[in-house]
Protein backbone atom coordinates (compact mmCIF):
# COMPACT_ATOMS: atom_id res chain seq x y z
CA UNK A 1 73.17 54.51 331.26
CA UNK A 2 75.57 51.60 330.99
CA UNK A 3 78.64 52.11 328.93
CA UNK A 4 78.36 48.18 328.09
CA UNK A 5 78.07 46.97 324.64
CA UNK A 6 74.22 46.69 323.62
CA UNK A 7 73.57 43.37 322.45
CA UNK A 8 70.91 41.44 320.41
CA UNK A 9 67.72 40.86 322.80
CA UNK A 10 67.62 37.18 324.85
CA UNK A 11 66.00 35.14 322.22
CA UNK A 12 62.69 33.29 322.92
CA UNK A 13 61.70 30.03 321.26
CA UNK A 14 63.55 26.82 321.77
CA UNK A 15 65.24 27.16 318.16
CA UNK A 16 66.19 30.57 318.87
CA UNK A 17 67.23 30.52 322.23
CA UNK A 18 69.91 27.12 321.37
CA UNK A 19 70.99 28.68 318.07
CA UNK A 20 72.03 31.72 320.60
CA UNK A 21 73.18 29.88 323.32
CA UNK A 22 75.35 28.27 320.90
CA UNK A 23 76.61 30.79 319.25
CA UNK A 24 77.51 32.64 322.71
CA UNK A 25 79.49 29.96 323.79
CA UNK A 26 82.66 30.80 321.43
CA UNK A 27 81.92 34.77 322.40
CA UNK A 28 84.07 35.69 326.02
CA UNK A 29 81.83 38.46 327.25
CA UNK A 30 78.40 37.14 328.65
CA UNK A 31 75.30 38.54 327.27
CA UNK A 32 73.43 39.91 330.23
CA UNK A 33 69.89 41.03 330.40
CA UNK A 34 69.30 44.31 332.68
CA UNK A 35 66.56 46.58 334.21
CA UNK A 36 66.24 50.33 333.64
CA UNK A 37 64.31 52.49 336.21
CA UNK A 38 61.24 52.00 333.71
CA UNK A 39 60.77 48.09 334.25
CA UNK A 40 62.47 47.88 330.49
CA UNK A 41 64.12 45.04 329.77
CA UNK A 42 67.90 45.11 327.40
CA UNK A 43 70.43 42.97 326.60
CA UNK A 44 74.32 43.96 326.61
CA UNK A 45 77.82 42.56 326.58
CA UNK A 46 79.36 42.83 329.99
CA UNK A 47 83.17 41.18 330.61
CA UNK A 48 83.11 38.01 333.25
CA UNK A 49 84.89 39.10 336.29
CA UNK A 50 88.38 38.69 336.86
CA UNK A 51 89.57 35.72 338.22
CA UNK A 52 90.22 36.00 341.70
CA UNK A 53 92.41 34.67 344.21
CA UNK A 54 90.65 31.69 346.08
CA UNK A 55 91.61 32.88 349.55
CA UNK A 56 90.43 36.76 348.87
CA UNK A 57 86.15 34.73 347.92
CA UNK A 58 86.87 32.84 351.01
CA UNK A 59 87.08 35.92 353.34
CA UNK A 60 84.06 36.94 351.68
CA UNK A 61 82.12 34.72 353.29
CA UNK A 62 81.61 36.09 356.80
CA UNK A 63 80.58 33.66 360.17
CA UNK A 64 77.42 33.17 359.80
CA UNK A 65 77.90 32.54 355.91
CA UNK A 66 80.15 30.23 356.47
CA UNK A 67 77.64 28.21 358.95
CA UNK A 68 75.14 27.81 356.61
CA UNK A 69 77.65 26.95 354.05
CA UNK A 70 79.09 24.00 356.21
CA UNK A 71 75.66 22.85 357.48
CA UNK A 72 74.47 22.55 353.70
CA UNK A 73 77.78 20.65 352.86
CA UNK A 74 77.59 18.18 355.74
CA UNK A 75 73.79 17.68 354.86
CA UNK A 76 74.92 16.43 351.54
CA UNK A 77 77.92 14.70 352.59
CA UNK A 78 75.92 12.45 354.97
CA UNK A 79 73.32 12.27 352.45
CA UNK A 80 76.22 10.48 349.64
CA UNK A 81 77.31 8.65 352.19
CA UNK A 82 74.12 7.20 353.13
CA UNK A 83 74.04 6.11 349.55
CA UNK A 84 77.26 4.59 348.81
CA UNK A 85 77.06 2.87 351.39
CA UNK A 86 75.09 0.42 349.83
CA UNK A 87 76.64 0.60 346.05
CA UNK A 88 80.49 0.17 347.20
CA UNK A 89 78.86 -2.96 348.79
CA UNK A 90 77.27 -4.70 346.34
CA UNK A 91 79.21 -8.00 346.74
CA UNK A 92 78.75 -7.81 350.41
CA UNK A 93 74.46 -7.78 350.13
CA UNK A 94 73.92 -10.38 347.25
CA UNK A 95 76.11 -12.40 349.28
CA UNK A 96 73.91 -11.83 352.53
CA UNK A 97 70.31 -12.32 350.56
CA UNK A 98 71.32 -14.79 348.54
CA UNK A 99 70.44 -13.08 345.25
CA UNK A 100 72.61 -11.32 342.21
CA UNK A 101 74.03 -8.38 341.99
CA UNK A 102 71.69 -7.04 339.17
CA UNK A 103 68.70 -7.61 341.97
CA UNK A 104 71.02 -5.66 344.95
CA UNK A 105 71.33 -2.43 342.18
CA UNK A 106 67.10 -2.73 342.39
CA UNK A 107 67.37 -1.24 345.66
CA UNK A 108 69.44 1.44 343.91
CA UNK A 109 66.98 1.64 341.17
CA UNK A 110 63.84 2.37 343.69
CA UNK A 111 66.11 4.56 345.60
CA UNK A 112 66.47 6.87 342.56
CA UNK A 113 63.28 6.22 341.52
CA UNK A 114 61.29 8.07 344.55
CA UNK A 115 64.06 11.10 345.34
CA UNK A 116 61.86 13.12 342.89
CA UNK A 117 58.64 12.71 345.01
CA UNK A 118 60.98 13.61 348.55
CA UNK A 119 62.63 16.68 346.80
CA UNK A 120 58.91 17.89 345.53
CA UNK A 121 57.65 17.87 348.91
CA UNK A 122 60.34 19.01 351.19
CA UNK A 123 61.88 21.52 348.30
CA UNK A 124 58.32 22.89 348.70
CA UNK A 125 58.25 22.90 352.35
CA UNK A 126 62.00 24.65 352.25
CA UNK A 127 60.33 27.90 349.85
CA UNK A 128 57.41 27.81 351.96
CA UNK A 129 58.19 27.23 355.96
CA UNK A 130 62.05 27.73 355.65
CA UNK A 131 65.50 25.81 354.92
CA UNK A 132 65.33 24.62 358.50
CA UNK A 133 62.82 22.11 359.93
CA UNK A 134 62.69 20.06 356.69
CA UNK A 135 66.04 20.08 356.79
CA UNK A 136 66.14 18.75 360.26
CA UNK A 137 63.13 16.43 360.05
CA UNK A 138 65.01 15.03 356.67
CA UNK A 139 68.01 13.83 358.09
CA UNK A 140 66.61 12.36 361.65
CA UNK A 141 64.08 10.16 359.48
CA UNK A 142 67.38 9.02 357.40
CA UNK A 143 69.21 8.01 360.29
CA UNK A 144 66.15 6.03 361.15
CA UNK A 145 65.91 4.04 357.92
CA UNK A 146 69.71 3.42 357.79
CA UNK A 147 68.67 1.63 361.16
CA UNK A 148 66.18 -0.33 359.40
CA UNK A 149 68.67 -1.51 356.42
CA UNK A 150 70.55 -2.80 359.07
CA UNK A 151 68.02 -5.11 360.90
CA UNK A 152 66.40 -6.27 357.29
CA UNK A 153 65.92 -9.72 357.26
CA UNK A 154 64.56 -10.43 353.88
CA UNK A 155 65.23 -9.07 350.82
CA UNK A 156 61.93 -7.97 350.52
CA UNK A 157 62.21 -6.21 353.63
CA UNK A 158 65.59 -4.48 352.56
CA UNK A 159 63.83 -3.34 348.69
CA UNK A 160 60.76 -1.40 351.22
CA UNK A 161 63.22 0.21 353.79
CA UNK A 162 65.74 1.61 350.83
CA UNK A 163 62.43 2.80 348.81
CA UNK A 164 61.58 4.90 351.98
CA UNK A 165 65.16 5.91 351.92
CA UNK A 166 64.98 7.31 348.52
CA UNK A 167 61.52 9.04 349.50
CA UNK A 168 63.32 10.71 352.13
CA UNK A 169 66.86 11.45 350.64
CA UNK A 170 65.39 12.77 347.41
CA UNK A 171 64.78 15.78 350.27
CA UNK A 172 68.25 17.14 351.17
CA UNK A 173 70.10 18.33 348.07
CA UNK A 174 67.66 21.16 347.16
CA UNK A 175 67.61 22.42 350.86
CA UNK A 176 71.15 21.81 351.39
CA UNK A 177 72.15 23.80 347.78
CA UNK A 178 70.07 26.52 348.54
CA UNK A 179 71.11 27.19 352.22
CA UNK A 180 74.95 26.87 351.60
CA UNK A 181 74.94 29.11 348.14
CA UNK A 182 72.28 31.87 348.35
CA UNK A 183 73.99 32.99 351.80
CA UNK A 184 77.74 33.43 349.54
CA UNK A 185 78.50 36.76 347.71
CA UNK A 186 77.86 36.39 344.07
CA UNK A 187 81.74 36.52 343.45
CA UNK A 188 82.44 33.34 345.38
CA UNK A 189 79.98 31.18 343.74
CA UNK A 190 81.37 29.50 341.56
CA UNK A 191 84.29 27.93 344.18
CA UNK A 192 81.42 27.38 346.79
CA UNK A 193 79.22 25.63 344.36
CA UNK A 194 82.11 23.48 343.24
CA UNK A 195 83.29 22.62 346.94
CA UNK A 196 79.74 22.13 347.68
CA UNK A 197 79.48 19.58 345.11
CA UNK A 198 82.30 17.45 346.33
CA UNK A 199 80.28 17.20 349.36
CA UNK A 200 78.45 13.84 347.06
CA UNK A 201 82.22 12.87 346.46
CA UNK A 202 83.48 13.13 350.15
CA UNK A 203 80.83 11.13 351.45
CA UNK A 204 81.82 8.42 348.80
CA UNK A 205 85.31 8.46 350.12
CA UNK A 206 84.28 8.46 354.10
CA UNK A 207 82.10 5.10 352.72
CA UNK A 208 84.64 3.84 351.21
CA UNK A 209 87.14 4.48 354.07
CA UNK A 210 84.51 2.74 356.12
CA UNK A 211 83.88 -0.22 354.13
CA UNK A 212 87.82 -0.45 353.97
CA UNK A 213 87.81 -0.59 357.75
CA UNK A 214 85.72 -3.09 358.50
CA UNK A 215 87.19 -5.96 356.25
CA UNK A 216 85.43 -7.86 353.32
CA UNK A 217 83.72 -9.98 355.72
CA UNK A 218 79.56 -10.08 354.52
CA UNK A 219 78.64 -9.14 357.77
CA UNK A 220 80.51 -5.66 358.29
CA UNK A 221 78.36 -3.91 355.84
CA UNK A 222 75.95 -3.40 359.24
CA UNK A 223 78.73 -1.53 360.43
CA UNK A 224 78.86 0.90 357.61
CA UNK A 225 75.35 1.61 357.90
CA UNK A 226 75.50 2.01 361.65
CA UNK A 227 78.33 5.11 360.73
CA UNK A 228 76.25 6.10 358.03
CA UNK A 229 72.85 6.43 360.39
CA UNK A 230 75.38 8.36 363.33
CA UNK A 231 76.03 11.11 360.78
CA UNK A 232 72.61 11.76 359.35
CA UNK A 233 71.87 12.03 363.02
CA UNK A 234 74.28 14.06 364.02
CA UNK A 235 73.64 16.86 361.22
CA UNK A 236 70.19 16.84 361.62
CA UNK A 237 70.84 17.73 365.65
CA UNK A 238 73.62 20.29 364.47
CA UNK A 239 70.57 21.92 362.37
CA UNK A 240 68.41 22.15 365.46
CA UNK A 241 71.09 24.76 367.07
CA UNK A 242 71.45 27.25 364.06
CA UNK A 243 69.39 29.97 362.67
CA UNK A 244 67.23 30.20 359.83
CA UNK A 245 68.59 31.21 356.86
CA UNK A 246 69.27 34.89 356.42
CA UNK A 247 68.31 34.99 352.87
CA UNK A 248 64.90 33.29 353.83
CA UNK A 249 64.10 35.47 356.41
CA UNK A 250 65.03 38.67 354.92
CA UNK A 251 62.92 37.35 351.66
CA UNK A 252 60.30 36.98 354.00
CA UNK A 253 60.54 40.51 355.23
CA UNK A 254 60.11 42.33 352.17
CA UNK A 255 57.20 40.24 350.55
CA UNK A 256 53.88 41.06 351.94
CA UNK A 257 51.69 37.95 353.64
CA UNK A 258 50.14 35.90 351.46
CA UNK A 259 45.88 36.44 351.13
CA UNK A 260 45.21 33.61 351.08
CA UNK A 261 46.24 29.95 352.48
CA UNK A 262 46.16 28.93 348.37
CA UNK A 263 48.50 32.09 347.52
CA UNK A 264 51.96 29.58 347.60
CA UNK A 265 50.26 26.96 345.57
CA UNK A 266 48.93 29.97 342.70
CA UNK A 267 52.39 31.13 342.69
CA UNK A 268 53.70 27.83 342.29
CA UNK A 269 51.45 27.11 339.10
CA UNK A 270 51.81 30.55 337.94
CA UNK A 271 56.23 29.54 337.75
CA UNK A 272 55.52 26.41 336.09
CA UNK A 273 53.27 27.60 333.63
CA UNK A 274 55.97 30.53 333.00
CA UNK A 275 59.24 28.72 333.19
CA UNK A 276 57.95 24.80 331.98
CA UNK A 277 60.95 25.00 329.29
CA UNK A 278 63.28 25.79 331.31
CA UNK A 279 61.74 23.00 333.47
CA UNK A 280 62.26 20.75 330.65
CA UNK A 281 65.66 21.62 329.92
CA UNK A 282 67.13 21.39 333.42
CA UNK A 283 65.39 18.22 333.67
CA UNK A 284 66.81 17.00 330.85
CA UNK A 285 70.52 18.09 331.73
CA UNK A 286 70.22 16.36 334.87
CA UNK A 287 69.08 13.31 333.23
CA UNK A 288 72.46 13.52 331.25
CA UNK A 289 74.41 13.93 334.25
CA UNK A 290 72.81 11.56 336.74
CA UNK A 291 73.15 8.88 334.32
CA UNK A 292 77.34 10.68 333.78
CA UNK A 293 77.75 9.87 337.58
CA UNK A 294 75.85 6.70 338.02
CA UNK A 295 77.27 4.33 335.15
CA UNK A 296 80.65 6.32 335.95
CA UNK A 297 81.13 5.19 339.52
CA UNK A 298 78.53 2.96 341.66
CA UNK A 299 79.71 -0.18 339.61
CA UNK A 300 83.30 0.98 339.58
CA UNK A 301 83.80 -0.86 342.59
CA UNK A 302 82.42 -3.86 341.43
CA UNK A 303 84.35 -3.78 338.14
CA UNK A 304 87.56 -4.12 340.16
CA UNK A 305 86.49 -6.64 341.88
CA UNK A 306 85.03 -8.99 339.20
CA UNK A 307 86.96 -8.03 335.85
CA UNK A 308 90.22 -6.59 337.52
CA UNK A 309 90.24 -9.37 340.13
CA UNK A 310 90.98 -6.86 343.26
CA UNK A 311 90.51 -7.85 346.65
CA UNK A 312 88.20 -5.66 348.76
CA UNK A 313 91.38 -3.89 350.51
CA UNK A 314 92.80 -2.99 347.29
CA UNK A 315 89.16 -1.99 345.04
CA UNK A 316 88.79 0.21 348.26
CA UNK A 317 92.12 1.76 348.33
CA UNK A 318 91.51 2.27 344.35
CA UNK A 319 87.71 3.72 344.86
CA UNK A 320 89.01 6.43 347.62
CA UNK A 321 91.80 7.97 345.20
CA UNK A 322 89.34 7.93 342.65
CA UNK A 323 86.81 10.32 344.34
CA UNK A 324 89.77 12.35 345.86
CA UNK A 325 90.41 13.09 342.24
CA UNK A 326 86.42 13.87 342.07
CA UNK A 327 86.70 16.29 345.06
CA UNK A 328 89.59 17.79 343.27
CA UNK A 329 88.32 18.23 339.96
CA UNK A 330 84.60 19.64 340.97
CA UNK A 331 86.48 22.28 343.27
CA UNK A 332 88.51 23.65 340.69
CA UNK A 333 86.67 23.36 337.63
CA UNK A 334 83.74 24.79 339.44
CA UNK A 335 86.15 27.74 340.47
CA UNK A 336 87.31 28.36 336.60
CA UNK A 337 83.21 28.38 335.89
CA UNK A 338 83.17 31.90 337.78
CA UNK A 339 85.61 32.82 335.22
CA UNK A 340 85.29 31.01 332.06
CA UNK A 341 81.39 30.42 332.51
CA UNK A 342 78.86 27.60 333.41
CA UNK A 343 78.20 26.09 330.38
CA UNK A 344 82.24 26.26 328.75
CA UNK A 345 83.48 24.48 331.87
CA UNK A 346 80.25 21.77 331.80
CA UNK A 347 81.23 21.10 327.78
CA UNK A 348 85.34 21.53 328.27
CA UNK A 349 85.05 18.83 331.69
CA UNK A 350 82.71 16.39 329.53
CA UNK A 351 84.93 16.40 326.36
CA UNK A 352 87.88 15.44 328.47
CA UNK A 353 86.18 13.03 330.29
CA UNK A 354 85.45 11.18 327.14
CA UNK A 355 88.88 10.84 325.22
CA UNK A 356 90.30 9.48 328.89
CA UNK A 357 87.60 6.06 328.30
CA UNK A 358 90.48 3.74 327.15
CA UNK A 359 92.81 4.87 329.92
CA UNK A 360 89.89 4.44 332.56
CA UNK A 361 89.17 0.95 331.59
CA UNK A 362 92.27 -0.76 329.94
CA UNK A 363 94.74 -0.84 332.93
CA UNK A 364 95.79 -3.37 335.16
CA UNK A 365 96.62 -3.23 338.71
CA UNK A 366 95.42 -1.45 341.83
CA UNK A 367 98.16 1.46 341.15
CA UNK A 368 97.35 1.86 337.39
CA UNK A 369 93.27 1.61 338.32
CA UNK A 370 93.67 4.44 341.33
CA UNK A 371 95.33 6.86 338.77
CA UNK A 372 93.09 6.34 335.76
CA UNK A 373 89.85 6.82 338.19
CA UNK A 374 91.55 9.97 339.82
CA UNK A 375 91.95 11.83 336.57
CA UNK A 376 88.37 10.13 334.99
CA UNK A 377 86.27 11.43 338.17
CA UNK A 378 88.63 14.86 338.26
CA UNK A 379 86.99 15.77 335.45
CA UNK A 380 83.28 13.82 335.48
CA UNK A 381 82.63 15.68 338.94
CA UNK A 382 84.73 18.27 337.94
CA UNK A 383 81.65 19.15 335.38
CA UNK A 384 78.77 18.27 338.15
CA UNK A 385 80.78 20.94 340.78
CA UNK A 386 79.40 23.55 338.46
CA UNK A 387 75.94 22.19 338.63
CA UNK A 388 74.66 23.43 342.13
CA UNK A 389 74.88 27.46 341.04
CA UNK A 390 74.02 26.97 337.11
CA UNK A 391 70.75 25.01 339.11
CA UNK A 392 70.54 28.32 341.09
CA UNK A 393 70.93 31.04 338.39
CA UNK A 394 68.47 29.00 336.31
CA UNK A 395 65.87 28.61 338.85
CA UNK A 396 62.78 31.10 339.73
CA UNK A 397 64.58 33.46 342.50
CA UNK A 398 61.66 32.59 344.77
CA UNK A 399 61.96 28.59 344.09
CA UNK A 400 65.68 28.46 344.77
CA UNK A 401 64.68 25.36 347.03
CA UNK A 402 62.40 23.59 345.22
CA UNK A 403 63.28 24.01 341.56
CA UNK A 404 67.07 22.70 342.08
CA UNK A 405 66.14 19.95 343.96
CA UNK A 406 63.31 18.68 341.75
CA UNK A 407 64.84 18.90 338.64
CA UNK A 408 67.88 17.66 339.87
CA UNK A 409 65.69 14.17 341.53
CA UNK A 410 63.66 13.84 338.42
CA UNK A 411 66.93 13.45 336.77
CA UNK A 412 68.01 11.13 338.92
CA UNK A 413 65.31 8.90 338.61
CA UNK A 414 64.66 9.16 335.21
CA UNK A 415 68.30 7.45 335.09
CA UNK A 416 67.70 4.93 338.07
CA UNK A 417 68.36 1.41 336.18
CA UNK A 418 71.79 3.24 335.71
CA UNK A 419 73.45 0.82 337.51
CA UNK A 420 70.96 -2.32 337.22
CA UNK A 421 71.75 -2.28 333.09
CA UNK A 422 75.17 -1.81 333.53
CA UNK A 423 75.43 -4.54 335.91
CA UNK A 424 72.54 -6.74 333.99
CA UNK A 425 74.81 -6.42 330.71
CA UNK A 426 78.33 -7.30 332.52
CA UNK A 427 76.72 -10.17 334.24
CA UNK A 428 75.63 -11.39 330.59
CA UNK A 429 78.99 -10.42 328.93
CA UNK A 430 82.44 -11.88 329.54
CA UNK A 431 85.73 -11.16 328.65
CA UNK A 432 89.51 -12.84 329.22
CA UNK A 433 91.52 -11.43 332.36
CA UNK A 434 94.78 -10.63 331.19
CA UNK A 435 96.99 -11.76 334.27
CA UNK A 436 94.97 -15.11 334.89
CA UNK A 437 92.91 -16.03 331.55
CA UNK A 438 90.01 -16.29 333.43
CA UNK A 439 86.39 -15.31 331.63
CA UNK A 440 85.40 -12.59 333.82
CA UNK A 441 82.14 -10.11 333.33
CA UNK A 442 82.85 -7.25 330.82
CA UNK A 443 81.81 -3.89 333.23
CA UNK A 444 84.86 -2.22 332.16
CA UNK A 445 83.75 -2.16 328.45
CA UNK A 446 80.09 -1.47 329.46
CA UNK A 447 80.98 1.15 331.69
CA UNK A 448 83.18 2.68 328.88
CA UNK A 449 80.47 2.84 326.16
CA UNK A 450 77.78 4.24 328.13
CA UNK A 451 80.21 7.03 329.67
CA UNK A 452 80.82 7.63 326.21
CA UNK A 453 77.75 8.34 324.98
CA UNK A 454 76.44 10.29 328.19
CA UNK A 455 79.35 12.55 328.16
CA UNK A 456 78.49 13.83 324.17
CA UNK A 457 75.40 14.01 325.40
CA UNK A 458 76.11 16.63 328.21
CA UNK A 459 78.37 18.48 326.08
CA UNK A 460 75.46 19.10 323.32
CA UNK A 461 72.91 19.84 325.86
CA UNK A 462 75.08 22.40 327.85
CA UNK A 463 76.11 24.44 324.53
CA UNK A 464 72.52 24.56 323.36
CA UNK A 465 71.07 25.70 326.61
CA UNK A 466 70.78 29.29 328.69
CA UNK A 467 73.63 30.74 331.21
CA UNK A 468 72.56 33.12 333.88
CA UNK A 469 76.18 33.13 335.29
CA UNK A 470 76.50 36.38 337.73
CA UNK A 471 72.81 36.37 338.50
CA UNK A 472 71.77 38.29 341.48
CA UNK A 473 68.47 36.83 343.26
CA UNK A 474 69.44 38.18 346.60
CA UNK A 475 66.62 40.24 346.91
CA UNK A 476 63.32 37.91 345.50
CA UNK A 477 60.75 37.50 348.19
CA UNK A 478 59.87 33.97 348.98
CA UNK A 479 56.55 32.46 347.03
CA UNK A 480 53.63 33.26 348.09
CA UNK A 481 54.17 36.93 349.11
CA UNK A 482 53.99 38.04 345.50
CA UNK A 483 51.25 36.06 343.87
CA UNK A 484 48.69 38.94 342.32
CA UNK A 485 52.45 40.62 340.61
CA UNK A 486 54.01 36.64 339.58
CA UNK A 487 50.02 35.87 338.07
CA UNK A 488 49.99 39.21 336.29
CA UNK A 489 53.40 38.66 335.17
CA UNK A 490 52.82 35.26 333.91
CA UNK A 491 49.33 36.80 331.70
CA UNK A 492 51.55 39.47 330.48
CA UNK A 493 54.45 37.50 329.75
CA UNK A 494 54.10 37.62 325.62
CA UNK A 495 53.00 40.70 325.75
CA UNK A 496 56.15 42.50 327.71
CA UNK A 497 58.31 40.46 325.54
CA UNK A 498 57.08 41.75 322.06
CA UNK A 499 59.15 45.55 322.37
CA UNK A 500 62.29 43.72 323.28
CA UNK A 501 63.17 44.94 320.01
CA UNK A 502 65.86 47.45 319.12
CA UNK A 503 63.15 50.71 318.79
CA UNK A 504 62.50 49.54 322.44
CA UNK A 505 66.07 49.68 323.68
CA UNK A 506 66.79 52.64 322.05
CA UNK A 507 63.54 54.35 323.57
CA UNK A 508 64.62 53.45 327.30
CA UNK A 509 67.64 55.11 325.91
CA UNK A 510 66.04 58.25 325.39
CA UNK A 511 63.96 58.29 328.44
CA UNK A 512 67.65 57.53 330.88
CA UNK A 513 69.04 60.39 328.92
CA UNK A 514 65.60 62.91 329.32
CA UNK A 515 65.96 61.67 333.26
């Protein structure tokens, strides 16, 4: 019997379960829901753990952990790089098809647009064949179609190969999440997840490094998709020479083979038609923070340019410190989350983010810009670096691939024109330059509204919805091994829930203390 304090069952309902969430949020122990011997389900009060010192969850992580950790990370590093390199170029494109800067952000529209169909298929293929070959066959393909950007002649031609891009990119962050974080002992989660994170945030910087390299010439940008096609090569190769991942395989072991060739697929329904709120709801938060990121950053770039009046050298300089601060923020603020819990840090990182609008947007300069983006993206990806565990405590244990990636990419492209309105309103909207008097377009005080709104937004959604912080999915079998017990499971679903009551609890209590 556990000498925690018994607490109300985990409510059901959407009502219920944000009027609990809610309240829970201004209570510091976590309400947990355990398993007795008997299959019974209770709720208790259990303290988060201490916080620990970084360098003791580090040596947690044995070799091999920290392989699949690092492949993951450089999977998603090459993967935002691979896409920035295109939005911290903007200028550069419209300038080399002869067409705006609203029609350039299309590309980044349709990019966004198809990641959802990419992480369905090869988040489906990861829970199914393994975190492996999809991973591999994901990021050779990439490298391929950064290739084909390159050697686009027409604009037409450049809107088809960056569609296929999306199809294909929409494939790595739910393979890449799942193979770094379900290898890491449930203690060091929360710091993983938020260095994990920053992966999106380093490969912005190496872009913007890049694109700082090469000059402001229109030409170069070839050369930043050259680098950016090298390293989606080069981890897909690296993926070739490492195992499968541990997790996966021992998953496999103790789930018995599927009956039938349809067993994944009945599973598969059997989750959705089981979890389809929590579908909802993740889908929704990730809508919220897509659309955080987004009209946050892949115009920032351009807003120096065009309203601050920066040269390339210096909006380049500016954009780098900026997502230092972002690698920064999501590392530590995903670290506190371990301690201070998922949905506390998520609310806390979006609050701040919002009251720091005016000193974001107002400055002047290249120095004043680099320090007001450092601190704004500290704490805008300093929310998203607790996004790739919540994703992972939330999901079905057997969908850990699939179910991140998904309803992080439907997200993402239900908030696609992100960038296209916020450029298609600056272009439209001017304002006076302070040093020069010039009527330049507004983005800063588009930019500013929009974060404004998203980052309530966030903050509402996060209190109202379900923590699983501390979960422990280690041992799920993989889907399809367990499809007769998941179907059964799903039919009896309202019934097991009705003697969640307190006469239930207290009878498991009796039966531990008969035992």
């Amino acid at each position: 019997m556990s000498s925690n304090e018994p607490a109300e069952p985990i409510a059901n309902g959407i009502i219920p379960v944000a009027k609990q969430s809610f309240a829970d949020l201004f209570r510091w122990k976590m309400r947990v829901e355990v398993l007795n011997e008997y299959g019974e389900k209770r709720a208790e009060w259990q303290d988060p753990p201490p916080i620990r010192n970084p360098i003791s969850l580090f040596m947690q992580l044995s070799a091999r952990d920290w392989i699949f950790f690092l492949v993951g990370f450089f999977a998603w590093v090459a993967d935002a790089f691979d896409f920035h390199a295109l939005s911290i170029q903007t200028v550069k494109l419209s300038e080399y098809f002869h067409t705006s800067k609203t029609d350039i952000t299309t590309a980044i529209t349709l990019t966004l647009l198809l990641r959802s169909v990419g992480a369905a298929f090869f988040g489906l293929a990861g829970d199914k064949f393994g975190r492996k070959w999809p991973m591999v066959i994901n990021m050779i393909i990439l490298g391929f179609l950064q290739i084909g950007t390159i050697y686009s002649t027409t604009y037409q031609q450049f809107l088809a190969v960056r569609s296929l891009f999306g199809l294909f990119m929409g494939g790595v962050y739910g393979n890449a999440i799942a193979m770094a974080l379900e290898n890491c002992p449930t203690d060091a989660r929360g710091l993983m997840s938020g260095i994990l994170q920053q992966g999106y945030s380093l490969g912005y910087v190496l872009a913007a490094c890049t694109n700082l390299g090469v000059g402001g010439e229109t030409e170069t940008f070839k050369t930043v998709f050259w680098v950016g096609a090298a390293l989606s090569f080069a981890v897909g190769i690296i993926r070739v020479f490492f195992p499968e991942s541990r997790q996966f395989i021992e998953a496999r072991k103790a789930g018995k083979k599927a009956t039938a060739p349809s067993a994944f697929w009945q599973e598969t329904k059997a989750m959705l038609a089981k979890e389809w709120k929590m579908c909802i709801y993740c889908i929704i938060l990730m809508t919220w923070f897509n659309y955080y990121s987004h009209t946050s950053q892949d115009s920032y770039t351009t807003f120096m340019l065009e309203q601050k009046e920066l040269d390339n050298a210096g909006a380049s300089r500016a954009s780098i410190l900026m997502k230092v601060g972002a690698c920064v923020g999501g590392t530590i603020i995903g670290y506190l989350s371990q301690w201070i819990g998922r949905r506390r840090a998520m609310v806390g990182a979006a609050l701040i983010s919002g009251f720091l609008i005016p000193a974001w947007i107002l400055p002047l300069g290249e120095r004043s810009l680099s320090a007001s983006g450092f601190f704004m993206q500290f704490f805008v990806q300093g929310a998203w670096g607790v996004i790739p565990i919540h994703l992972n405590e939330l999901s079905p244990p057997a969908f850990r691939s699939s179910f991140p990636g998904i309803t992080y990419q439907i997200g993402n492209m239900i908030s696609s024109p992100s960038a296209q309105i916020v450029n298609a309103i600056s272009e439209k909207t001017y304002v006076t330059a302070p040093y020069t008097g010039d009527t330049v377009q507004a983005y800063g005080p588009v930019m500013g509204v929009a974060t404004a709104i998203i980052a309530l937004g966030i903050a509402v959604t996060a209190a109202l919805g379900p923590e699983k912080r501390g979960r422990h999915f280690e041992t799920a079998r993989i889907a399809g091994t367990q499809t007769i017990e998941y179907v059964k499971d799903v039919e009896n679903d309202a019934e097991s829930t009705k003697g969640i009551g307190a006469e239930r609890i207290e009878m498991s209590d009796k039966k531990d203390e008969a035992k």
